[in-house]
C-alpha atoms as a PDB file:
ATOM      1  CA  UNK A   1      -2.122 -98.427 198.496  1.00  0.00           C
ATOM      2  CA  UNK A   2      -3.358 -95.154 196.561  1.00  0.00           C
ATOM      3  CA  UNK A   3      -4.389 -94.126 193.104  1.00  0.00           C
ATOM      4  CA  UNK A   4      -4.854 -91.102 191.753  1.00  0.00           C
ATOM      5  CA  UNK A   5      -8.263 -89.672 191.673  1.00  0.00           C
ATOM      6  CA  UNK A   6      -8.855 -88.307 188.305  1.00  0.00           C
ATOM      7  CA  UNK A   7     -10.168 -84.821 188.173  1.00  0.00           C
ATOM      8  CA  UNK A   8     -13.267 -83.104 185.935  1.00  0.00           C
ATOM      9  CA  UNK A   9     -16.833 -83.565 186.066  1.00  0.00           C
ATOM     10  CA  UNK A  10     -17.614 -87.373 186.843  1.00  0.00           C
ATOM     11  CA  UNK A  11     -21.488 -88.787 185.525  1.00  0.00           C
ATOM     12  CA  UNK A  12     -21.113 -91.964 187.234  1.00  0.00           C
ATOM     13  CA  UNK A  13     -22.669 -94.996 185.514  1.00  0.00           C
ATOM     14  CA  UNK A  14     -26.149 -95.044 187.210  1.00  0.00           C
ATOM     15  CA  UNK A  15     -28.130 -96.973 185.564  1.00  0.00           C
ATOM     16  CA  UNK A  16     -25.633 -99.981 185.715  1.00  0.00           C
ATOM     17  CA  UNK A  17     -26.318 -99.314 189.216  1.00  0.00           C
ATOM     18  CA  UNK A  18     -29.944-101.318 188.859  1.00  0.00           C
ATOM     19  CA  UNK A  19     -27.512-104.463 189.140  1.00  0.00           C
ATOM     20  CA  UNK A  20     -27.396-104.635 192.780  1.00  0.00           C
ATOM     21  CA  UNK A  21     -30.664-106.379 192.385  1.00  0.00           C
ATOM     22  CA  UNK A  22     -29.149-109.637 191.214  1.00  0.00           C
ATOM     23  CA  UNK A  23     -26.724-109.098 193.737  1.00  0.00           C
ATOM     24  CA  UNK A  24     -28.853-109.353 196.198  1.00  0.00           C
ATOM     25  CA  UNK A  25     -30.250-112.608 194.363  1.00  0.00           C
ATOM     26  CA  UNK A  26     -27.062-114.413 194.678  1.00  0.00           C
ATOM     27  CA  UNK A  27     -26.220-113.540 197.907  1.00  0.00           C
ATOM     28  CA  UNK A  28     -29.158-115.226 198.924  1.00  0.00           C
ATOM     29  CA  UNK A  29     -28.307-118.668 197.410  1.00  0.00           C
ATOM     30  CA  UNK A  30     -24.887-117.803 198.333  1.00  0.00           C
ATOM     31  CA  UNK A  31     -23.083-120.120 200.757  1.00  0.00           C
ATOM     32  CA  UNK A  32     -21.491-117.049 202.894  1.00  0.00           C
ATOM     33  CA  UNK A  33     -25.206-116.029 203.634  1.00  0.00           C
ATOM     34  CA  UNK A  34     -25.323-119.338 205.343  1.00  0.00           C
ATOM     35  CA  UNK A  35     -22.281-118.619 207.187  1.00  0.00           C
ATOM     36  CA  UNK A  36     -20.119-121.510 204.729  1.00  0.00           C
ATOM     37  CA  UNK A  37     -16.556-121.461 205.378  1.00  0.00           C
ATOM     38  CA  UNK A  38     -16.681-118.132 207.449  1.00  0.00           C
ATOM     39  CA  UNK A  39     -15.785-117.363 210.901  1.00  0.00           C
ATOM     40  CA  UNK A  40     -18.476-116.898 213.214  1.00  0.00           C
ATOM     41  CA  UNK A  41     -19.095-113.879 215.320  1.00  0.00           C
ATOM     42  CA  UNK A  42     -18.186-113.507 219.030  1.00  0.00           C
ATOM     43  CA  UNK A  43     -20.846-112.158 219.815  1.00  0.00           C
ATOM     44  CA  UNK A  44     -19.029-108.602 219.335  1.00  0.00           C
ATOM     45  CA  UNK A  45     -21.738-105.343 219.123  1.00  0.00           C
ATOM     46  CA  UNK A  46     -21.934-103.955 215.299  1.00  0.00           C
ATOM     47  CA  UNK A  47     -23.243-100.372 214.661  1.00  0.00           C
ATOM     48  CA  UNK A  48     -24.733-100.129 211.212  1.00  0.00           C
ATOM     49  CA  UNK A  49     -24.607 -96.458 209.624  1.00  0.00           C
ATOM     50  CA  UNK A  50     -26.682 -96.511 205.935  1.00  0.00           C
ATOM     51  CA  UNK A  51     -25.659 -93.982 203.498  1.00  0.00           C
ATOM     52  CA  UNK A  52     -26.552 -90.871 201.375  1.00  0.00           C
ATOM     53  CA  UNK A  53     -29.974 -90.603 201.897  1.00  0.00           C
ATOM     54  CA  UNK A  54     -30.978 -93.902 202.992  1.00  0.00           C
ATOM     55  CA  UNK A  55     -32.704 -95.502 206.366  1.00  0.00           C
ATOM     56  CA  UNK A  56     -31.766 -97.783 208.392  1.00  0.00           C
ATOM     57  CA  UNK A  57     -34.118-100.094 206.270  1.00  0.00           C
ATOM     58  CA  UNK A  58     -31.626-100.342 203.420  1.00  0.00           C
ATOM     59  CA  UNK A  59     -29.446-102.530 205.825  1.00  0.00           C
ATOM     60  CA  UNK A  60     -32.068-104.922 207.607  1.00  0.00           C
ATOM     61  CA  UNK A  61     -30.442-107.687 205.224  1.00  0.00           C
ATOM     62  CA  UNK A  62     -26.764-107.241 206.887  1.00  0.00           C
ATOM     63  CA  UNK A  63     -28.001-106.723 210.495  1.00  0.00           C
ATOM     64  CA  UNK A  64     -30.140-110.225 209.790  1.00  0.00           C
ATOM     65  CA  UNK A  65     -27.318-112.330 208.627  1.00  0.00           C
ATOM     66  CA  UNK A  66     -25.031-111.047 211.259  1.00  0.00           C
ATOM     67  CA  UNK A  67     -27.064-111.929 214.519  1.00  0.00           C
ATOM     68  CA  UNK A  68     -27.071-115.410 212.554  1.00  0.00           C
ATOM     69  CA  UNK A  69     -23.828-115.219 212.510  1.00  0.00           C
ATOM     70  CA  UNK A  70     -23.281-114.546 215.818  1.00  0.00           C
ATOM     71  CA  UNK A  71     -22.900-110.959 216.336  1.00  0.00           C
ATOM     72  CA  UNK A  72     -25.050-108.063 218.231  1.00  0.00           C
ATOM     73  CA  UNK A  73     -25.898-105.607 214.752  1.00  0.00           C
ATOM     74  CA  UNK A  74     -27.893-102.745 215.963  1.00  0.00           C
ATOM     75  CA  UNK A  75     -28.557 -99.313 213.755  1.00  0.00           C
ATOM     76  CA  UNK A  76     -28.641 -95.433 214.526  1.00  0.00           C
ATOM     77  CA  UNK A  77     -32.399 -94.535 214.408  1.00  0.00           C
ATOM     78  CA  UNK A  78     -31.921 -93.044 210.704  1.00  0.00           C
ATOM     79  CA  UNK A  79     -34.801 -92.340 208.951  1.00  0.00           C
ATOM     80  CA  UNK A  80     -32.818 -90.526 205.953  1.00  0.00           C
ATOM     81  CA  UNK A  81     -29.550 -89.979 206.022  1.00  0.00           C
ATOM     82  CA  UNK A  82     -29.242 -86.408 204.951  1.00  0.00           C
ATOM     83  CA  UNK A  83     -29.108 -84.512 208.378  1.00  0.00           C
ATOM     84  CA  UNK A  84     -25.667 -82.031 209.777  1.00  0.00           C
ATOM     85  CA  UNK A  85     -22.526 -84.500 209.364  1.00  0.00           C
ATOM     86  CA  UNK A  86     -21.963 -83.174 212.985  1.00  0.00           C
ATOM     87  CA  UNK A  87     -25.329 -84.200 214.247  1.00  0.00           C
ATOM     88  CA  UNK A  88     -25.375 -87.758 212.785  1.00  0.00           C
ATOM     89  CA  UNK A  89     -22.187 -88.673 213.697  1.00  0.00           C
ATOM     90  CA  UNK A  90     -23.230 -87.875 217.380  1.00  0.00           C
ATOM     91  CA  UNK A  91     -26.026 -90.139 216.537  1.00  0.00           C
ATOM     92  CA  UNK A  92     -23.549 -92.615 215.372  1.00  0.00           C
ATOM     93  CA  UNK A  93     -21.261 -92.086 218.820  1.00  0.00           C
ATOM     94  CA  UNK A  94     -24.449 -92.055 221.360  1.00  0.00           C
ATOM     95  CA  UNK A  95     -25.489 -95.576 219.461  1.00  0.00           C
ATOM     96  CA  UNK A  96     -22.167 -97.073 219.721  1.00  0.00           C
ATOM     97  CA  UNK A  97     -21.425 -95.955 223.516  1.00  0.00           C
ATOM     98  CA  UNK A  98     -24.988 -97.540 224.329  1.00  0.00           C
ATOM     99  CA  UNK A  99     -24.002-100.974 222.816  1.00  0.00           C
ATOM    100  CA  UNK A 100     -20.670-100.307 224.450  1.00  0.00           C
ATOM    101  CA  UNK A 101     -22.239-100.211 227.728  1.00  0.00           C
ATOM    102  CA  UNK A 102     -24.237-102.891 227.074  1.00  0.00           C
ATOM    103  CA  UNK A 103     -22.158-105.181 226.146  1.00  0.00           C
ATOM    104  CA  UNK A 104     -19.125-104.264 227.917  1.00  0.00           C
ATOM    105  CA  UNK A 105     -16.836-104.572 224.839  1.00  0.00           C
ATOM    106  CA  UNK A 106     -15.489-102.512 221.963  1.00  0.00           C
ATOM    107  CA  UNK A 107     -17.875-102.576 219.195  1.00  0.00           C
ATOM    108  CA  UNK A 108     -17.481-102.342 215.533  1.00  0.00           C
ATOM    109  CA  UNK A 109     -19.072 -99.565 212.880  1.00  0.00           C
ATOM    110  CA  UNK A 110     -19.540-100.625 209.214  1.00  0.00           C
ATOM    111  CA  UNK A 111     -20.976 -97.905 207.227  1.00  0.00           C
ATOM    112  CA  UNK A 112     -21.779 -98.156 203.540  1.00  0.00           C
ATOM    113  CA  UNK A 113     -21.010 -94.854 200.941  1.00  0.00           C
ATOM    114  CA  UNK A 114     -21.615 -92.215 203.453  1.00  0.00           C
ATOM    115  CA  UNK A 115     -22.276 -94.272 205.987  1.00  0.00           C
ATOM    116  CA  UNK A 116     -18.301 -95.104 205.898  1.00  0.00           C
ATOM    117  CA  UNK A 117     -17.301 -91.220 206.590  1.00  0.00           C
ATOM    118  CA  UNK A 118     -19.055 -91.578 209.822  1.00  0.00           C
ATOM    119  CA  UNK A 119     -17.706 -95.225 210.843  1.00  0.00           C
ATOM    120  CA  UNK A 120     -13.959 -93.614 210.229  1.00  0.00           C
ATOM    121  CA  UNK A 121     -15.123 -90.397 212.194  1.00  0.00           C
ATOM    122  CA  UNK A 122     -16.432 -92.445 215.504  1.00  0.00           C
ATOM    123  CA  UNK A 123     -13.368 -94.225 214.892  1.00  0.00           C
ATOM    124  CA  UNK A 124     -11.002 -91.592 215.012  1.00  0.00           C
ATOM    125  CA  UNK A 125     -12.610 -89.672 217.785  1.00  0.00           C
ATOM    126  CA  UNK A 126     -13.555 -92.705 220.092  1.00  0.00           C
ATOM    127  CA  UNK A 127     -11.043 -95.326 219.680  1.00  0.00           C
ATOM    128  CA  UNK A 128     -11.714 -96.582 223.281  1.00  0.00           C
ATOM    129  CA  UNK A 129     -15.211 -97.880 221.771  1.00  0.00           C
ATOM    130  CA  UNK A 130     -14.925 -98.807 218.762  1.00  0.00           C
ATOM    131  CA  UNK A 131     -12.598-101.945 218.143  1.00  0.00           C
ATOM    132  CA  UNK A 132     -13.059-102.079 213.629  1.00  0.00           C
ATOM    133  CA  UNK A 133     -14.514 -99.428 211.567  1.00  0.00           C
ATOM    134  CA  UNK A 134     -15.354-100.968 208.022  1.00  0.00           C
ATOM    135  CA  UNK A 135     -16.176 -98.791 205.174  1.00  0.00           C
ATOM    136  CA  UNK A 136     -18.276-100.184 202.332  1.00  0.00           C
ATOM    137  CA  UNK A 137     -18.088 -97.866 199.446  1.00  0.00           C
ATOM    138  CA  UNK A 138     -16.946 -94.593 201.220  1.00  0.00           C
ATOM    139  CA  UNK A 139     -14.832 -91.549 199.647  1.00  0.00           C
ATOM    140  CA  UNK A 140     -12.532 -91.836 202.439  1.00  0.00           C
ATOM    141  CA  UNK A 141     -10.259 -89.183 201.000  1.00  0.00           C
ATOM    142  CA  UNK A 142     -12.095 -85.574 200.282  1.00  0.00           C
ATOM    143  CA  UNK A 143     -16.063 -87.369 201.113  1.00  0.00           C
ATOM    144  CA  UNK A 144     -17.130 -85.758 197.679  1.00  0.00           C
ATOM    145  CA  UNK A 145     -15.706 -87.411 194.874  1.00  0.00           C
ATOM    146  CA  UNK A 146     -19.011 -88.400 193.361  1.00  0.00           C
ATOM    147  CA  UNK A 147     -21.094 -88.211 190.190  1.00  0.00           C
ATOM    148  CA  UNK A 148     -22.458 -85.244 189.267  1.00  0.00           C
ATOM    149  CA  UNK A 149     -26.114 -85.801 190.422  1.00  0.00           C
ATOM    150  CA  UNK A 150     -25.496 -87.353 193.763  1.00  0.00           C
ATOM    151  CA  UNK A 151     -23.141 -83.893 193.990  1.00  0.00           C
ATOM    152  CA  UNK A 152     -26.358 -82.262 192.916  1.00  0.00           C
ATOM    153  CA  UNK A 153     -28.525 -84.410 195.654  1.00  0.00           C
ATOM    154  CA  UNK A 154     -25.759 -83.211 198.207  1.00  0.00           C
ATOM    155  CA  UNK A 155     -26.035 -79.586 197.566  1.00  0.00           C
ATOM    156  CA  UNK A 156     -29.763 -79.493 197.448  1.00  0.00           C
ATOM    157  CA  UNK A 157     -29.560 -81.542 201.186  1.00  0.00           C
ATOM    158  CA  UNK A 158     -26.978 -78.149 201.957  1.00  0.00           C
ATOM    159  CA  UNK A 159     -29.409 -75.540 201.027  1.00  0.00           C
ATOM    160  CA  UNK A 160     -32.358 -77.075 202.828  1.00  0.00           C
ATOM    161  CA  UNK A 161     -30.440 -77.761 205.932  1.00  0.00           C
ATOM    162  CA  UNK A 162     -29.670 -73.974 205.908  1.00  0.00           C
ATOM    163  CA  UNK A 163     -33.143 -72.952 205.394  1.00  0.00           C
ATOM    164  CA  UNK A 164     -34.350 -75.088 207.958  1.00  0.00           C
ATOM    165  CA  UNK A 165     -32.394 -73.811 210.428  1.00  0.00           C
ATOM    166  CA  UNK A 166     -30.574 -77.690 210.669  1.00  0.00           C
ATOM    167  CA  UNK A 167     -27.421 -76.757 209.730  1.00  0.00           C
ATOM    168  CA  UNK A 168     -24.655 -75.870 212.337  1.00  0.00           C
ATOM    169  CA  UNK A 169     -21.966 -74.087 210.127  1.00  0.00           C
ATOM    170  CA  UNK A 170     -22.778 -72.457 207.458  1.00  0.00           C
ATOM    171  CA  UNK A 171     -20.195 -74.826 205.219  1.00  0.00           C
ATOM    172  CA  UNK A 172     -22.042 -77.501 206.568  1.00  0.00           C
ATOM    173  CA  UNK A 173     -22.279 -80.799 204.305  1.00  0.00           C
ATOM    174  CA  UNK A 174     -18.762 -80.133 202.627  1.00  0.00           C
ATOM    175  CA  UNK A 175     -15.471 -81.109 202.991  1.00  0.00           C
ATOM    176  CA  UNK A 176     -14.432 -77.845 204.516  1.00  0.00           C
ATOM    177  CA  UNK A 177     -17.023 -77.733 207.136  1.00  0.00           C
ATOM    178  CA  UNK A 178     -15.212 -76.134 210.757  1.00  0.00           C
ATOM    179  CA  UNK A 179     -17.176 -78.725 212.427  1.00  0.00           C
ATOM    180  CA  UNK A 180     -16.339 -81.599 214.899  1.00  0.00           C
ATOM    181  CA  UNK A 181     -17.151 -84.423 212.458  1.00  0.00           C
ATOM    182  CA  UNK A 182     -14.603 -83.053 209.396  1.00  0.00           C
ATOM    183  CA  UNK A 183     -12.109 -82.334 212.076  1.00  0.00           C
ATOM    184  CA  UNK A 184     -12.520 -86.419 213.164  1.00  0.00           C
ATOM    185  CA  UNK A 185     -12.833 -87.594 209.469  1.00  0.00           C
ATOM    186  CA  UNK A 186      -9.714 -85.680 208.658  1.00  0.00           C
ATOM    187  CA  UNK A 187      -7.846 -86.829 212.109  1.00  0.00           C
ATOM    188  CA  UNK A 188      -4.882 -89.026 211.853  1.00  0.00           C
ATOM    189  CA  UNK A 189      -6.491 -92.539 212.182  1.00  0.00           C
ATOM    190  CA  UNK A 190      -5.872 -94.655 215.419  1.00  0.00           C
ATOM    191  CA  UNK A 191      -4.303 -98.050 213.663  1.00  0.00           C
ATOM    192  CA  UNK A 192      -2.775 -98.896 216.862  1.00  0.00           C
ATOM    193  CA  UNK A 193      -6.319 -99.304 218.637  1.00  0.00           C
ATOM    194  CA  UNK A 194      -8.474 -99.446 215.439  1.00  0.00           C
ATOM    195  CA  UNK A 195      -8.898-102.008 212.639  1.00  0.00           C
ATOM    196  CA  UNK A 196      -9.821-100.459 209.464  1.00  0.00           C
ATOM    197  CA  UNK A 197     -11.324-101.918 206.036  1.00  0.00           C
ATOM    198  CA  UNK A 198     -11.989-100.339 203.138  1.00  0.00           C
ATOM    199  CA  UNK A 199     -14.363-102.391 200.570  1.00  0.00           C
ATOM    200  CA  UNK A 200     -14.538-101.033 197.181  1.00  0.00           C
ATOM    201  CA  UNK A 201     -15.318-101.738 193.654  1.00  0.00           C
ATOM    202  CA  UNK A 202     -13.654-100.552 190.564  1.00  0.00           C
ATOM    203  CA  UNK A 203     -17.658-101.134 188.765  1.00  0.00           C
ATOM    204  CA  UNK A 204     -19.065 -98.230 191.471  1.00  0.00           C
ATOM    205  CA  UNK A 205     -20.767 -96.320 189.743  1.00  0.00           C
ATOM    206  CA  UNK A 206     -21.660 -93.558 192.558  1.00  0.00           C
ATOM    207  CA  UNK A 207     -17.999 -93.313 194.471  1.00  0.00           C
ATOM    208  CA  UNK A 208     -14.829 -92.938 192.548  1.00  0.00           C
ATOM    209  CA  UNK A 209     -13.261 -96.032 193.286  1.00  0.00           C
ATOM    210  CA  UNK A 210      -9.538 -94.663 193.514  1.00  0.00           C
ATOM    211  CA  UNK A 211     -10.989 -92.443 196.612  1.00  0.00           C
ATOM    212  CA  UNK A 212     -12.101 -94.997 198.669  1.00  0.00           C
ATOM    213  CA  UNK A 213      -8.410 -96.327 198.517  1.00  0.00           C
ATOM    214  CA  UNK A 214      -6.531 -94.970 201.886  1.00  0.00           C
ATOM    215  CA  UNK A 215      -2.984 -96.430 203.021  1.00  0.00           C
ATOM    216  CA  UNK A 216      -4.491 -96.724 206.776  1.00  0.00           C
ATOM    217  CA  UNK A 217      -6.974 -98.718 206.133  1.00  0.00           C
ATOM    218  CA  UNK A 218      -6.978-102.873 204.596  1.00  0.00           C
ATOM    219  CA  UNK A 219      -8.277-101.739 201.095  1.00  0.00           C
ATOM    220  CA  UNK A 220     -10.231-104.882 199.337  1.00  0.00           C
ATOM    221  CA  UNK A 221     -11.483-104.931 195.886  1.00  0.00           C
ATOM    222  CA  UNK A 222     -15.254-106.652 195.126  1.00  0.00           C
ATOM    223  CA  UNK A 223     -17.138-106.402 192.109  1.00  0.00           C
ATOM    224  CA  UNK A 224     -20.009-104.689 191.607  1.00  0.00           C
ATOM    225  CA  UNK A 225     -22.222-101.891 192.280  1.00  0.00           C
ATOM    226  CA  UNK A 226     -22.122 -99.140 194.783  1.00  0.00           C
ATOM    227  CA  UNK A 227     -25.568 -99.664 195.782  1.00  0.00           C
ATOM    228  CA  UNK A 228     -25.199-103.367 196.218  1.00  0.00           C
ATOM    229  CA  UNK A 229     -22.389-103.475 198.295  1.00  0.00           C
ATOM    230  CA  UNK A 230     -24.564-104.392 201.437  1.00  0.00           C
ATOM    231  CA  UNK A 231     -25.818-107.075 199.390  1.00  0.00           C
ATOM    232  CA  UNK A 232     -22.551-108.299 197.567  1.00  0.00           C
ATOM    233  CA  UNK A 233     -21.633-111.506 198.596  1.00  0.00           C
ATOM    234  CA  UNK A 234     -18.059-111.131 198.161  1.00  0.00           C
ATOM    235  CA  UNK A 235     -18.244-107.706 200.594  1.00  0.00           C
ATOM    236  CA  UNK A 236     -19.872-110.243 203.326  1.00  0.00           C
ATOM    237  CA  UNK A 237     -16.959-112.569 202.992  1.00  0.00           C
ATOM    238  CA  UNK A 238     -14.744-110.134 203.572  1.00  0.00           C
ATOM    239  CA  UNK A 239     -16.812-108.264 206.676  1.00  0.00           C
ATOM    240  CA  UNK A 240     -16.635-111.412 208.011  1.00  0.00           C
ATOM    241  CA  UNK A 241     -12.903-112.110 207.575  1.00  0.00           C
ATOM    242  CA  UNK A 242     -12.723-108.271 208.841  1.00  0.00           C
ATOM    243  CA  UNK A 243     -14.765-109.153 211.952  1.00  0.00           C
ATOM    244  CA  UNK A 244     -13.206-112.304 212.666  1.00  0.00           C
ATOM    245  CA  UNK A 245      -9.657-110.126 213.023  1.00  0.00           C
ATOM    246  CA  UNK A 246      -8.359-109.899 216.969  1.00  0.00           C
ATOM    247  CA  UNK A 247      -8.954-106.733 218.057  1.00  0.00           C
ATOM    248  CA  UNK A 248      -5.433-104.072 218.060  1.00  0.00           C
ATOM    249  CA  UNK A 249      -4.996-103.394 221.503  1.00  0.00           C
ATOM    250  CA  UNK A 250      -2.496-100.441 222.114  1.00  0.00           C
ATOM    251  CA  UNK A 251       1.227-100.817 223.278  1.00  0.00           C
ATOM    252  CA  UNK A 252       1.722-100.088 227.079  1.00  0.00           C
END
């Protein structure tokens, strides 16, 4: 399942963006966020990655109504999302080999925008821990087809990494990047060990749509906005469905 990604300077629709207030409304009243008509969690672990520039704070609402519905959510210590790709997603692996050890299972990663790079990263580079990778609103194709500000946002993030000294490569925060964590993202994915979803919305106003659309991953349409897709209460319908799904164990 793939569309073409069209091509040219993209504005986004930002201010429509402001909707993912009332999505978080519903979901509220919603009968998923009482766990309706939804499989319940095994207790599974779930590693929650936030996206461009966000904390860990933006996803307090998902990690609550998954330990209520019976899984172990725990997030990556991110303050702001806007470090080395390379350095975060060994945030991302140290998190999800602690809960591995903890719990003495696979885990899952969802990661929302991106958030979703790095779930498909850890994914593709430790398939022995991680069991699903979900992707809520990711560019799982080149990372960077976005609107032109939040490709603004990204290069201002580049240039103060390299002044600060954060920065491992000098291409660092682009898709070309000779690190560890483009070589991963790029990495055939491991869909004989790994589950993978890809949530998306042809409203998202942040993320080309057509580029979160990947043929190794489930690819599910929601509407709404790109912000509110950790709020959207068709996306937790279908993280639950996702969760609920045996884990892919590899052929001997």
């Amino acid at each position: 399942m793939t569309e073409p990604v069209p091509i040219g300077r993209w504005w986004g629709d930002h201010l429509a963006e402001t909707r993912w207030i009332l999505e978080a409304t519903r979901l509220r009243v919603d009968p998923v966020f009482l766990g309706r008509d939804i499989p319940r969690g095994d207790g599974r672990g779930v590693v929650l990655v936030p996206g461009f520039g966000g904390g860990d704070y933006t996803l307090a609402t998902l990690a609550s109504w998954l330990r209520r519905m019976g899984y172990r959510p725990a997030v990556c210590g991110f303050v702001l999302n806007a470090d080395c790709s390379e350095r975060s997603l060994e945030r991302v692996e140290r998190r999800v080999a602690a809960l591995h050890a903890r719990t003495g299972r696979r885990v899952a990663v969802i990661g929302h925008s991106r958030g979703g790079h790095f779930a498909r990263a850890a994914a593709a580079r430790r398939p022995e821990l991680v069991s699903h990778a979900i992707s809520l609103g990711a560019d799982l194709q080149e990372m960077f087809h976005c609107s032109a500000p939040i490709l603004a946002a990204v290069e201002g993030t580049r240039r103060v990494l390299l002044t600060t000294g954060r920065a491992r490569q000098p291409e660092c925060v682009t898709s070309h990047c000779p690190c560890s964590f483009t070589a991963a993202f790029r990495a055939p994915f491991p869909t004989d060990r790994v589950r993978f979803t890809s949530v998306y919305s042809k409203q998202d106003g942040v993320v080309r749509w057509q580029a979160q659309l990947v043929p190794d991953a489930d690819c599910v349409e929601v509407t709404g906005s790109h912000v509110g897709l950790i709020f959207n209460r068709q996306s937790y319908r279908v993280i639950a469905e996702a969760l609920a799904a045996p884990e892919v164990m590899p052929s001997r």
